[in-house]
Protein backbone atom coordinates (compact mmCIF):
# COMPACT_ATOMS: atom_id res chain seq x y z
CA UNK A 1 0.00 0.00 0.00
CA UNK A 2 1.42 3.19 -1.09
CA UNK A 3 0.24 6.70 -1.71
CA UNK A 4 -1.12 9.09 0.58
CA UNK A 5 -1.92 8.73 3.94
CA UNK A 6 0.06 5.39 3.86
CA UNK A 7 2.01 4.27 6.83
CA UNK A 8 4.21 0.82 7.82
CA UNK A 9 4.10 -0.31 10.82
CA UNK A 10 7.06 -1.90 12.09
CA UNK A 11 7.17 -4.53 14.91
CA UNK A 12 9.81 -4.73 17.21
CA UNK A 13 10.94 -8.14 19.25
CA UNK A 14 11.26 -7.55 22.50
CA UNK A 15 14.65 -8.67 23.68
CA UNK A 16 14.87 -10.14 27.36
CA UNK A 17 16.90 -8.24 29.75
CA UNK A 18 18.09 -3.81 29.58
CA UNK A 19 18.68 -2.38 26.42
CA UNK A 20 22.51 -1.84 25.73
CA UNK A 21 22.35 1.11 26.61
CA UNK A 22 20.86 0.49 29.97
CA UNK A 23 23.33 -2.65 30.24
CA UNK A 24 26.09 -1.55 33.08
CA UNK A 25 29.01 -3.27 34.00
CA UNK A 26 29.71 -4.11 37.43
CA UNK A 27 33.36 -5.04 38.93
CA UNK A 28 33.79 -6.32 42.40
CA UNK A 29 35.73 -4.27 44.72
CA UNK A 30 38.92 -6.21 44.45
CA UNK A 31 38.84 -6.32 40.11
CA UNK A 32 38.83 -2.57 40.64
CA UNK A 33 41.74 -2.77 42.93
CA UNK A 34 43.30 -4.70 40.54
CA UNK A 35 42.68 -2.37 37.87
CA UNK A 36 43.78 0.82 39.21
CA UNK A 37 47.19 -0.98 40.38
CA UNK A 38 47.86 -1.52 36.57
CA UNK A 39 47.07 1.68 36.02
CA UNK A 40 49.80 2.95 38.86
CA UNK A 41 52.49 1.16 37.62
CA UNK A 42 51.66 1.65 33.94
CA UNK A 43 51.76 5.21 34.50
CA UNK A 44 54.81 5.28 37.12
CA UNK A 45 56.63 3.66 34.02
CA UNK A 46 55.31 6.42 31.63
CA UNK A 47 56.63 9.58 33.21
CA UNK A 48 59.94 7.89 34.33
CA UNK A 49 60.36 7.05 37.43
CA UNK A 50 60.50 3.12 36.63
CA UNK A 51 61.69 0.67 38.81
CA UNK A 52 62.79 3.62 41.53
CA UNK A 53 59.16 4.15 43.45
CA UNK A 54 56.00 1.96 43.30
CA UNK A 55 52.56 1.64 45.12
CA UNK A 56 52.05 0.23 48.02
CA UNK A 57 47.81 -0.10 48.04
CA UNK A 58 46.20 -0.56 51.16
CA UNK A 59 42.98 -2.30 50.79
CA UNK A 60 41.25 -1.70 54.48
CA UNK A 61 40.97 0.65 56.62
CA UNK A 62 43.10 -2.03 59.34
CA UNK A 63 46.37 -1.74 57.32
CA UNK A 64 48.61 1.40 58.70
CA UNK A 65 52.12 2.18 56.67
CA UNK A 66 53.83 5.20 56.88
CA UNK A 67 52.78 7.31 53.77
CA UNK A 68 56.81 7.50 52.47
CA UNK A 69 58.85 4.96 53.32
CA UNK A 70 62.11 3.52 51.30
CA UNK A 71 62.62 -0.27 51.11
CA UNK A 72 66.30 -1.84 52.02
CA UNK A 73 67.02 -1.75 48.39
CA UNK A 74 66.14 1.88 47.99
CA UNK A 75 62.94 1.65 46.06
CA UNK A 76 60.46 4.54 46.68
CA UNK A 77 57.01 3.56 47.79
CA UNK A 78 54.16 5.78 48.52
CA UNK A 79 50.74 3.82 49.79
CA UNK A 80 47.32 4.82 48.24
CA UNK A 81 43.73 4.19 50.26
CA UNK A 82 42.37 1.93 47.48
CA UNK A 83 38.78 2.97 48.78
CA UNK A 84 39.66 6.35 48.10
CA UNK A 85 40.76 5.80 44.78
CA UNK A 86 38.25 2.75 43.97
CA UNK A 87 35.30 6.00 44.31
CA UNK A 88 37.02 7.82 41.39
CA UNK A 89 36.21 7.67 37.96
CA UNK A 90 37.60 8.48 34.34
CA UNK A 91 39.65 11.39 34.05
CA UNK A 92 39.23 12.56 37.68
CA UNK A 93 41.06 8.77 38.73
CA UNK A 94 44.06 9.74 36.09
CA UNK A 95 44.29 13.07 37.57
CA UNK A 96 44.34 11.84 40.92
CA UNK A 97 46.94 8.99 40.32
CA UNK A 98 49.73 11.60 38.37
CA UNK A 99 49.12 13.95 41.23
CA UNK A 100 49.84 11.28 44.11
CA UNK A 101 52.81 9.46 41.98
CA UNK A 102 54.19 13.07 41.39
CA UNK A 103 53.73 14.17 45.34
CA UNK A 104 55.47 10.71 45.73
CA UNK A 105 58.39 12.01 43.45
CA UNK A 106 59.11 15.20 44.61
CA UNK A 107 58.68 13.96 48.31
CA UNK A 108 61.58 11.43 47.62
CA UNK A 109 63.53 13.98 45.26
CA UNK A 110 63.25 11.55 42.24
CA UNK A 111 64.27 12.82 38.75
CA UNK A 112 62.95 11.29 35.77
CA UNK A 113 65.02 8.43 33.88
């Protein structure tokens, strides 16, 4: 049927379960962890500082380390409140890792490889 005043009706299948755009992806607390640690050392790499300071995450509120502390073979290692970090997203979570890994840096008086 064509012409005017002609319209098609189209029928859509339902599918089971959200849209895809509704669909959101969940991590556990711990994949997150995981995640962001990757992220810290990937990063740590990229602006230089290598195998001279690394992360030392503290998962729980139960753990205390000193926020600086050098280990007997004179790596760097600045701890990070995972729960702090685990509440950041995006852009705001890179911004906040650089500006903790560089705190770490000048703190210790590094100088990029």
């Amino acid at each position: 049927m064509t012409g005017k005043g002609a319209c098609v009706i189209l029928w859509v299948q339902k599918r089971k379960g959200p849209r895809p755009a509704e669909r959101v992806i969940l991590m556990s607390k711990a994949s997150k962890n995981a995640e962001i640690e990757k992220q810290v050392k990937r990063r740590i790499k990229k602006l230089g500082y290598g195998k001279r300071l690394m992360m030392d995450p503290i998962p729980n509120t139960f753990k205390r380390r000193n926020h600086f502390t050098k280990t007997a073979n004179g790596t760097c290692v600045f701890t990070a409140f995972m729960w702090q970090l685990n509440s950041l997203e995006g852009k705001e979570l890179k911004r906040e890792i650089d500006r903790r890994i560089l705190e770490a840096a000048n703190y210790f008086g590094l100088k990029k490889e």
